[in-house]
C-alpha atoms as a PDB file:
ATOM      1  CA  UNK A   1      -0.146  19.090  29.878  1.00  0.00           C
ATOM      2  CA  UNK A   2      -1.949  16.097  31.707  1.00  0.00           C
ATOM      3  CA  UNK A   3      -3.693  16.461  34.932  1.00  0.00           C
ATOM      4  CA  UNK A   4      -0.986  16.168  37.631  1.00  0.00           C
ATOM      5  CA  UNK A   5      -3.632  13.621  39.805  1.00  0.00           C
ATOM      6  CA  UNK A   6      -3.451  11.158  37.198  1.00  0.00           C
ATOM      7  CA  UNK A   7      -0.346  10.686  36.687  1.00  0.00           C
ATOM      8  CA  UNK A   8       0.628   8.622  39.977  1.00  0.00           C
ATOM      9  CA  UNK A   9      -2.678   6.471  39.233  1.00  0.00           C
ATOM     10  CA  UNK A  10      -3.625   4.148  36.200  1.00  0.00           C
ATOM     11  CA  UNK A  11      -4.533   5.823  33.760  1.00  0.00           C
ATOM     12  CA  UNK A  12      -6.713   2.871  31.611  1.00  0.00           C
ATOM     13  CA  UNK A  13      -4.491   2.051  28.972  1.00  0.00           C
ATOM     14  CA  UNK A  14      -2.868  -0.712  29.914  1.00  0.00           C
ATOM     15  CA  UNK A  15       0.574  -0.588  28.562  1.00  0.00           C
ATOM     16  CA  UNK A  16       0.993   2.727  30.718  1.00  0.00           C
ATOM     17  CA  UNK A  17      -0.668   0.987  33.414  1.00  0.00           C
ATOM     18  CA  UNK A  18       2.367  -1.589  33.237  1.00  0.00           C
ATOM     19  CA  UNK A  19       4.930   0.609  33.423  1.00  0.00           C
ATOM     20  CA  UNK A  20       6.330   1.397  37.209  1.00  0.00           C
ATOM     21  CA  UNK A  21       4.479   4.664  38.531  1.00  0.00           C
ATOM     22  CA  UNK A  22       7.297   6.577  38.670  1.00  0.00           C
ATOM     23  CA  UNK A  23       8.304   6.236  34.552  1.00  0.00           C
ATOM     24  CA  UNK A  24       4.360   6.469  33.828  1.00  0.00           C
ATOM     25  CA  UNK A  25       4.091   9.465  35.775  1.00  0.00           C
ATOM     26  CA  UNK A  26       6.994  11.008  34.050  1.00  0.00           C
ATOM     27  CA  UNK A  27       5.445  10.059  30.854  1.00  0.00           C
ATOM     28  CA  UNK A  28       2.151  11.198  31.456  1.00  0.00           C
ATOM     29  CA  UNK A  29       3.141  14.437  33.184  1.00  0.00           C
ATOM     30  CA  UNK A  30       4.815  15.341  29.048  1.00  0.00           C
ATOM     31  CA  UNK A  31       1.529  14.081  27.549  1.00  0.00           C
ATOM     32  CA  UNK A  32      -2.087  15.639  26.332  1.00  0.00           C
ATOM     33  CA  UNK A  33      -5.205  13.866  26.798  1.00  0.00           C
ATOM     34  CA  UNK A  34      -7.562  14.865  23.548  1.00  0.00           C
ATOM     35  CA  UNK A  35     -10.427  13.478  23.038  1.00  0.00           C
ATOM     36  CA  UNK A  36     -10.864  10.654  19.968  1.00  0.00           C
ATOM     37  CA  UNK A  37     -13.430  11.821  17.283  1.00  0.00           C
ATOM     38  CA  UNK A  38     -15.390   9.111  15.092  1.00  0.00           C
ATOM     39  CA  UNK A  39     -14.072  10.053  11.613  1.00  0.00           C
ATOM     40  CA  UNK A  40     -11.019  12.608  12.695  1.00  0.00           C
ATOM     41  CA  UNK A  41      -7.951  11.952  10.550  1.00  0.00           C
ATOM     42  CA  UNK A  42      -4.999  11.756  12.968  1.00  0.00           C
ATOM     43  CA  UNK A  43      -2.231  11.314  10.602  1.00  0.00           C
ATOM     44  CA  UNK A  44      -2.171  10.791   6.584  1.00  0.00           C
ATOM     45  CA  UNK A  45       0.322   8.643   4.971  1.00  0.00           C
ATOM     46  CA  UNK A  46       3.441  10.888   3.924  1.00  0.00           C
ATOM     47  CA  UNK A  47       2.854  13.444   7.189  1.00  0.00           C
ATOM     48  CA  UNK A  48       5.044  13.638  10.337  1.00  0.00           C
ATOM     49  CA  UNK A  49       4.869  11.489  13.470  1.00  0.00           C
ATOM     50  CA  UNK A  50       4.964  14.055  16.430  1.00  0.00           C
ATOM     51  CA  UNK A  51       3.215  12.033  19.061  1.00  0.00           C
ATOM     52  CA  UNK A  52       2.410   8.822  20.181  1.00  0.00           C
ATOM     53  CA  UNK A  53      -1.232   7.888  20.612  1.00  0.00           C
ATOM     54  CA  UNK A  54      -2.028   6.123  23.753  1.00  0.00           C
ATOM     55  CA  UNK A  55      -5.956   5.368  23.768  1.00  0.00           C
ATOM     56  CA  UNK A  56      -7.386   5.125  27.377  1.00  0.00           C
ATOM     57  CA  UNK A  57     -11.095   4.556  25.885  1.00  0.00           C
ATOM     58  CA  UNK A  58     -12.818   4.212  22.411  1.00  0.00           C
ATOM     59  CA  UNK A  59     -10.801   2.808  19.099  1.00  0.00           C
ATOM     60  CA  UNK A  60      -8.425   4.195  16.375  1.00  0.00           C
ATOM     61  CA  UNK A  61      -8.370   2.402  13.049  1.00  0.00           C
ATOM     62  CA  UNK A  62      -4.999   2.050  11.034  1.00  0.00           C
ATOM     63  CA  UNK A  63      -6.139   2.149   7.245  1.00  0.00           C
ATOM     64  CA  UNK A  64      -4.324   0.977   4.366  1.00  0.00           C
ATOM     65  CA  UNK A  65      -5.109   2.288   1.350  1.00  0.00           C
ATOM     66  CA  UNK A  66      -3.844   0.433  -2.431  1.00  0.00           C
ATOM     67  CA  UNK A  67      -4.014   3.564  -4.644  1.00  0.00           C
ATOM     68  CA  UNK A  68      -5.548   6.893  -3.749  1.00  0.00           C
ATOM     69  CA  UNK A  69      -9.091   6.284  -5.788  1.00  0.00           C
ATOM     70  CA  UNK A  70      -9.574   2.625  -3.934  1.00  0.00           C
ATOM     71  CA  UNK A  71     -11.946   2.538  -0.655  1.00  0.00           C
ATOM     72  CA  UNK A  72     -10.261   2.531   2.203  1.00  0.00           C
ATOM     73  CA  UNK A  73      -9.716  -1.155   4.482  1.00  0.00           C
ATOM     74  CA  UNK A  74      -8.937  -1.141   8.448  1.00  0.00           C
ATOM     75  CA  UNK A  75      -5.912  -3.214   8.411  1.00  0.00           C
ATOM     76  CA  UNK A  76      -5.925  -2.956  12.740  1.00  0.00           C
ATOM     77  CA  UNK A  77      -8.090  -1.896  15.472  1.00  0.00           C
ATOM     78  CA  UNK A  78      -6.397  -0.269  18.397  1.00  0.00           C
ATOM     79  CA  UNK A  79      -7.650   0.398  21.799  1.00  0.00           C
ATOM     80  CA  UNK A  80      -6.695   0.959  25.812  1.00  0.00           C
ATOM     81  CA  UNK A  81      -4.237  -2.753  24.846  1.00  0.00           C
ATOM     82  CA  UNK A  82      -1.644  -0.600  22.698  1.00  0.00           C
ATOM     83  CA  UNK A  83      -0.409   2.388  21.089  1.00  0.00           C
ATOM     84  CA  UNK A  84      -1.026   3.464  17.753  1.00  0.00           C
ATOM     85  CA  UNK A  85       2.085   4.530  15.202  1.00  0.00           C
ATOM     86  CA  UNK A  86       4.407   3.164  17.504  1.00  0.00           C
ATOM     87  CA  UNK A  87       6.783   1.554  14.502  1.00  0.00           C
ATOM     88  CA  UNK A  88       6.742   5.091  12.349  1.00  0.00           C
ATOM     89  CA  UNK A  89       7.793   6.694  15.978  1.00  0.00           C
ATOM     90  CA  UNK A  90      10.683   4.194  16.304  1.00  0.00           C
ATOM     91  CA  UNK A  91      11.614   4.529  12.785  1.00  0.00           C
ATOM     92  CA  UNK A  92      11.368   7.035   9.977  1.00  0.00           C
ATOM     93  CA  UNK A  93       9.205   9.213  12.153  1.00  0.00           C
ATOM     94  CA  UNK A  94       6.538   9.501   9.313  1.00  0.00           C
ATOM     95  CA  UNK A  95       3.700   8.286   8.808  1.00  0.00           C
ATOM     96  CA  UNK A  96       3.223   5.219   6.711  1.00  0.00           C
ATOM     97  CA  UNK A  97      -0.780   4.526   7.149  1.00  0.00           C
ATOM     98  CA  UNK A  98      -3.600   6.575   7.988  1.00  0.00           C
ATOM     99  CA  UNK A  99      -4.474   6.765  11.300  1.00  0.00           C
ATOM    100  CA  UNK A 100      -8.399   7.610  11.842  1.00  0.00           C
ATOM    101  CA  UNK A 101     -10.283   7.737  14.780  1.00  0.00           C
ATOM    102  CA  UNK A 102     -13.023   4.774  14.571  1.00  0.00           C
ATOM    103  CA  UNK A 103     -14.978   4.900  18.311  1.00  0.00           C
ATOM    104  CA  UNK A 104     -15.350   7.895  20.650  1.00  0.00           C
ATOM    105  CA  UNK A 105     -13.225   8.177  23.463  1.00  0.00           C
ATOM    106  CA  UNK A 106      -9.863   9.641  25.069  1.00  0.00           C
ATOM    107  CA  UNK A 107      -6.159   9.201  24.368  1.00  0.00           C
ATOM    108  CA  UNK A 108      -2.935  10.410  25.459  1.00  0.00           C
ATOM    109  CA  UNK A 109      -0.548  12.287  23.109  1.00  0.00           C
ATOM    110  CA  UNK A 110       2.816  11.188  24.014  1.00  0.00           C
ATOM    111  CA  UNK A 111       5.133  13.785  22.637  1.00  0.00           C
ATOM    112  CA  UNK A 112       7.761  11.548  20.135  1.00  0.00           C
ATOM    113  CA  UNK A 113      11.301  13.273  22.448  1.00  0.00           C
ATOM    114  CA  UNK A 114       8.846  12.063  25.598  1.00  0.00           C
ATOM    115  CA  UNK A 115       8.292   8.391  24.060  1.00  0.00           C
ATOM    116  CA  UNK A 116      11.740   7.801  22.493  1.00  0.00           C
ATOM    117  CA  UNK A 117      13.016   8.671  26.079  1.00  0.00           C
ATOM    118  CA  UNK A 118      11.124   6.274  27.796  1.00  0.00           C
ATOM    119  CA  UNK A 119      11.646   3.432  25.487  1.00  0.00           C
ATOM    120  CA  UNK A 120      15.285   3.330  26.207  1.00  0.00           C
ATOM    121  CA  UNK A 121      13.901   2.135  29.513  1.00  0.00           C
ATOM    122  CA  UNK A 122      14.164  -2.086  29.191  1.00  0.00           C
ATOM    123  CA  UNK A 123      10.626  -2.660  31.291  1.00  0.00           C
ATOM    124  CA  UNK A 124       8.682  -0.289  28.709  1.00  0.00           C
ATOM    125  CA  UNK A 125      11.210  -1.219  25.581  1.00  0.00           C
ATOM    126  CA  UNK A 126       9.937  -4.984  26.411  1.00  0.00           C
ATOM    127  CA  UNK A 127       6.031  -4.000  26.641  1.00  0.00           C
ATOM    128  CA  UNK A 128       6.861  -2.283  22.966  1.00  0.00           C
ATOM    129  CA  UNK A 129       8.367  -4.355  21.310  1.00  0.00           C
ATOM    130  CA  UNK A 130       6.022  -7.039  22.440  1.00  0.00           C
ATOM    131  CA  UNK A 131       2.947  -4.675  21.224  1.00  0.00           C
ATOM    132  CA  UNK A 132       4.190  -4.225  17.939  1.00  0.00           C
ATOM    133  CA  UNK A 133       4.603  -8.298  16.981  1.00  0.00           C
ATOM    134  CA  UNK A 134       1.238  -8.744  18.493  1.00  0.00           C
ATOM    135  CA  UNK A 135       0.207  -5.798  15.791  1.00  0.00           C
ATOM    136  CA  UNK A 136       1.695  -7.681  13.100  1.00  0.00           C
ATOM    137  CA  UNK A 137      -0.255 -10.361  14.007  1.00  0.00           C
ATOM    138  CA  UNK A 138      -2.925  -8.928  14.018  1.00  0.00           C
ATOM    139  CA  UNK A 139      -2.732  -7.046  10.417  1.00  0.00           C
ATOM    140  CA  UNK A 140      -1.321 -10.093   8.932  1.00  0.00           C
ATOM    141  CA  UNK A 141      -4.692 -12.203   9.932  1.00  0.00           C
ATOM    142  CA  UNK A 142      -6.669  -9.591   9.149  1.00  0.00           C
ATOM    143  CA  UNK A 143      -5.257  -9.818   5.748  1.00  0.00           C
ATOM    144  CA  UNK A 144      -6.045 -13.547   5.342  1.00  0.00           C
ATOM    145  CA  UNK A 145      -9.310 -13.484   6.685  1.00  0.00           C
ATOM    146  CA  UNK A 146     -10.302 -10.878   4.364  1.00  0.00           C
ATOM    147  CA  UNK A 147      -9.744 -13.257   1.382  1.00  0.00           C
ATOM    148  CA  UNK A 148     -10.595 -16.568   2.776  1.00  0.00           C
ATOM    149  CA  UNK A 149     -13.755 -15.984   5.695  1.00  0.00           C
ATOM    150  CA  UNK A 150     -17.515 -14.506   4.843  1.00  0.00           C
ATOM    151  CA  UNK A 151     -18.530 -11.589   5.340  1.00  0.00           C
ATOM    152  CA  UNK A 152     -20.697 -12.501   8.160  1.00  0.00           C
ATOM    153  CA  UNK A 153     -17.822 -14.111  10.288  1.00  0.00           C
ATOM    154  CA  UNK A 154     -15.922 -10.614   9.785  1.00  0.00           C
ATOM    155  CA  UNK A 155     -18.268  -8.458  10.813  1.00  0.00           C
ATOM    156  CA  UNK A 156     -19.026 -10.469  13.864  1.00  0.00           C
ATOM    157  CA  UNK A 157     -14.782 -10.545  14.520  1.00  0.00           C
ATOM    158  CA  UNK A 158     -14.454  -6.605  13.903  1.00  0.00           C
ATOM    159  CA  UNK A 159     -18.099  -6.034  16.360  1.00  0.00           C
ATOM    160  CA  UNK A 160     -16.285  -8.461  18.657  1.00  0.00           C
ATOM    161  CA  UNK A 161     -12.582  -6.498  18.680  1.00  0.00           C
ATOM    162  CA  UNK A 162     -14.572  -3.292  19.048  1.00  0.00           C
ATOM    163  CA  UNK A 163     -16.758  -4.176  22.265  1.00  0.00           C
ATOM    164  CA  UNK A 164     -13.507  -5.045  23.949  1.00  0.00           C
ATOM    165  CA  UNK A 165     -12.373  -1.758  23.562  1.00  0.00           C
ATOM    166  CA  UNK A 166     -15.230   0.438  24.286  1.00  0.00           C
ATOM    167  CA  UNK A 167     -17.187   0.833  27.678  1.00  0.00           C
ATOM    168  CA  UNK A 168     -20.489  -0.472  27.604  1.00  0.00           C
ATOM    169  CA  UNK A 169     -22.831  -2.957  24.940  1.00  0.00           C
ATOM    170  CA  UNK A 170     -23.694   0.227  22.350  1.00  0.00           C
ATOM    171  CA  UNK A 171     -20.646   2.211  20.683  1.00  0.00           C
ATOM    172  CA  UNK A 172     -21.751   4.084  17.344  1.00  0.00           C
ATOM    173  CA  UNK A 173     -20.590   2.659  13.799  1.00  0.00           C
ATOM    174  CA  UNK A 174     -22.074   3.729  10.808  1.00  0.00           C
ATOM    175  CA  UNK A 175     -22.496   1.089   7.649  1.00  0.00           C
ATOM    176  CA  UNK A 176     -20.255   3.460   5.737  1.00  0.00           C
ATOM    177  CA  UNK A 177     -17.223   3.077   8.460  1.00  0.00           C
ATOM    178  CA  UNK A 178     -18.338  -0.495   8.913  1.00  0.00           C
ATOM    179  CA  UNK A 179     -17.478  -1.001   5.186  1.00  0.00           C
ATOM    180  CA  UNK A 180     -14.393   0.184   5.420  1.00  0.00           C
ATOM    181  CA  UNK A 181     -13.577  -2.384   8.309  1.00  0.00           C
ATOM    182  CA  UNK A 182     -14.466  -5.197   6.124  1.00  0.00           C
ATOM    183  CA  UNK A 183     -13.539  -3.953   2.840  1.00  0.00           C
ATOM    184  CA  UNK A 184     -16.753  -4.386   1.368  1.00  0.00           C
ATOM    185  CA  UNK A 185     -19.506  -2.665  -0.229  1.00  0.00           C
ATOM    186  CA  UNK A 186     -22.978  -1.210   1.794  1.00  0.00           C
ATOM    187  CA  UNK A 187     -25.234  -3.943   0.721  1.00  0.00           C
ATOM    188  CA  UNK A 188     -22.957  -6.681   1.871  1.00  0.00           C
ATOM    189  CA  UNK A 189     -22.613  -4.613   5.352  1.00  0.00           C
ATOM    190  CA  UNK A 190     -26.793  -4.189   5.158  1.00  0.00           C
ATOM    191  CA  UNK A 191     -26.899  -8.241   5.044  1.00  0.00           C
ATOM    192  CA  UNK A 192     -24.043  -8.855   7.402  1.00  0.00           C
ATOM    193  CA  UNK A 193     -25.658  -6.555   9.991  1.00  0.00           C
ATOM    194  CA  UNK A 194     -29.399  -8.151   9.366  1.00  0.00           C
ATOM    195  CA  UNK A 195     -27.840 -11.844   9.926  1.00  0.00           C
ATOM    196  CA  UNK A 196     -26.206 -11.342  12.835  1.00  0.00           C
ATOM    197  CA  UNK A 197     -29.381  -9.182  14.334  1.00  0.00           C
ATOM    198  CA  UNK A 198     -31.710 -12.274  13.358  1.00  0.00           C
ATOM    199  CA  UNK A 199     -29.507 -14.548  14.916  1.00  0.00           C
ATOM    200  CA  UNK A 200     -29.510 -12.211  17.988  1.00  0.00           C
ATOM    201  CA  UNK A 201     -26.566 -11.165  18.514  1.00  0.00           C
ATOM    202  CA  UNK A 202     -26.654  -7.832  17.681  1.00  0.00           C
ATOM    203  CA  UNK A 203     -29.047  -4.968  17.137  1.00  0.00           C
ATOM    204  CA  UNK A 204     -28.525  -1.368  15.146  1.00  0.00           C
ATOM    205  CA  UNK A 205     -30.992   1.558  14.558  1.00  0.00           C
ATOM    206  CA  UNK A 206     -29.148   4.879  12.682  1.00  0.00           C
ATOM    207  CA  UNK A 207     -25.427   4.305  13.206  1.00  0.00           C
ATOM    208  CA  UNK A 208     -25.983   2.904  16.484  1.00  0.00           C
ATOM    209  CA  UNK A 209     -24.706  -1.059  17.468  1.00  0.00           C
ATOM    210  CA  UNK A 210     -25.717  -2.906  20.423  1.00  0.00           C
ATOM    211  CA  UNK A 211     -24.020  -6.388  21.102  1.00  0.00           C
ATOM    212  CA  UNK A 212     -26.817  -8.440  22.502  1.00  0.00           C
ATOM    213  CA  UNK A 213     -25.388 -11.359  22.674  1.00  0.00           C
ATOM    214  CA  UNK A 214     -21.712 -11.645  23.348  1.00  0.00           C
ATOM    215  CA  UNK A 215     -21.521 -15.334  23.099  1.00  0.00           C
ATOM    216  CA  UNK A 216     -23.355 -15.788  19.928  1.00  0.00           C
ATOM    217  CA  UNK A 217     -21.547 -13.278  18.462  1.00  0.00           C
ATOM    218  CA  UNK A 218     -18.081 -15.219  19.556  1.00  0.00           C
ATOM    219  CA  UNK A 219     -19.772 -18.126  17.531  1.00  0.00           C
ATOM    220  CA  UNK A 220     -20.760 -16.043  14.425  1.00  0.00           C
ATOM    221  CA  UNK A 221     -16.818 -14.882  14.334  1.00  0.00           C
ATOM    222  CA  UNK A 222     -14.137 -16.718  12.175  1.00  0.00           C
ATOM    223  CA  UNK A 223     -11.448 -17.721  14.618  1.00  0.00           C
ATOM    224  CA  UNK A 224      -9.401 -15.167  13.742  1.00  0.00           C
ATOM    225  CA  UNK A 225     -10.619 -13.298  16.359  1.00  0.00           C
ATOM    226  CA  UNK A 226      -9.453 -15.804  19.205  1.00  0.00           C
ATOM    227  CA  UNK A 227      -6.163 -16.391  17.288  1.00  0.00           C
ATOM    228  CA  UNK A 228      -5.496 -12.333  17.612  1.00  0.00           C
ATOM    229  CA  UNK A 229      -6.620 -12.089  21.306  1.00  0.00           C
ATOM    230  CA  UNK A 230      -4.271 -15.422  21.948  1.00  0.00           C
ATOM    231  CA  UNK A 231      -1.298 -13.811  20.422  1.00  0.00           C
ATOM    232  CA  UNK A 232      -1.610 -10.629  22.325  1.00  0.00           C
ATOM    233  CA  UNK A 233      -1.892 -11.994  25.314  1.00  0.00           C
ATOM    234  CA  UNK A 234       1.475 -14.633  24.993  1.00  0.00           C
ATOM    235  CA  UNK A 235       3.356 -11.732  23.230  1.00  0.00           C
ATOM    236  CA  UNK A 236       2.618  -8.690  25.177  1.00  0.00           C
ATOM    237  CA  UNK A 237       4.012  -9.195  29.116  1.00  0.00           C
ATOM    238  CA  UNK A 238       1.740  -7.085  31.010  1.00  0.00           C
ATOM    239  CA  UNK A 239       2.163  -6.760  34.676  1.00  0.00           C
ATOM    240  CA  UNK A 240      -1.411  -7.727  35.666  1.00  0.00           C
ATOM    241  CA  UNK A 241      -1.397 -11.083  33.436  1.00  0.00           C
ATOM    242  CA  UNK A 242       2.098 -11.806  35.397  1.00  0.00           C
END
């Protein structure tokens, strides 16, 4: 069960935090915060939806995976703006990606009889539904700009989506997990990661990224990444952007 002090407070992820206090207390007071674990599987494709996960700090990665002997690509980042496995929970209540976690942090686990309850409530069926187009949007230009923009421009986007969802300028990423972001190999990662340092916008030493500069990195992205952030904002009606 969640700490009872929280739940009349924001809680840091802010489709809860746009929810009136009374329905996010109610919601929290069902829920679990766990911790998120760089690398822990949270659900395999084929396994049952029980919960919700609502991140209030570090990332989740939604993988998509062709055939069981290909590598692994991130087809969506997801942070304190959304909810991961939101469209299995509304639907066929299994999972239909793998779900790993990608930064350290926290999440709630929103129970599926807790979540379904709640989104019968128009307010929080509105933030939802608006979350999940802005998802699409998000996978679907993630799917383009893996076969049309360099590597380098990618890496800078992913770097880019992850600092907006972690606290501070260093979050850990390994070149292995990095890979898997951008669907590429290690040495293409190894000369991604040494152009963007020599332009200064990043540095790395042993799994370890540091965004140096923010708005050379912005410049080093493809513009996917301002076309995703864009999106989310017009599509998902949160009560501090009103």
């Amino acid at each position: 069960m969640a700490d009872e002090s929280l739940t009349t407070e924001k809680v840091g992820n802010l489709l809860l935090d746009s929810m009136g206090d009374d329905a996010r207390a109610s919601l929290v007071a069902d829920s679990r915060r766990t911790p998120i674990e760089v690398g822990r599987v949270l659900f395999r494709p084929g396994g049952e939806i029980t919960y919700v996960a609502f991140p209030l700090s570090g990332t989740l990665s939604m993988l998509a995976r062709p055939d069981d002997d290909d590598m692994p690509v991130e087809a969506a980042t997801i942070g304190n703006e959304g909810a991961a496995s939101l469209h299995s929970a509304l639907g066929s209540r299994t999972a239909s990606q793998e779900l790993v976690g990608r930064a350290d942090g926290e999440m709630f686990e929103v129970p599926i009889q807790t979540f379904t309850k709640h989104v019968e409530q128009d307010r929080f069926r509105d933030l939802v539904f608006g979350y999940l187009e802005a998802l699409v949007v998000q996978i679907s230009l993630a799917a383009a700009c893996n076969a049309v923009h360099q590597v380098n421009q990618r890496c800078a986007r992913w770097l880019l989506q992850i600092h907006d969802r972690v606290q501070g300028d260093t979050f850990g990423l390994t070149q292995e997990y990095l890979g898997i972001m951008l669907g590429v190999q290690r040495p293409s990662v190894s000369i991604a990661q040494r152009t963007l340092r020599e332009a200064g916008c990043i540095d790395f030493h042993r799994g370890m990224i540091t965004v140096v500069d923010r708005e050379g990195l912005e410049d080093a992205a493809c513009p996917c990444y301002e076309k995703i952030r864009t999106e989310y904002s017009r599509l998902v009606p949160l009560r501090d952007r009103r």
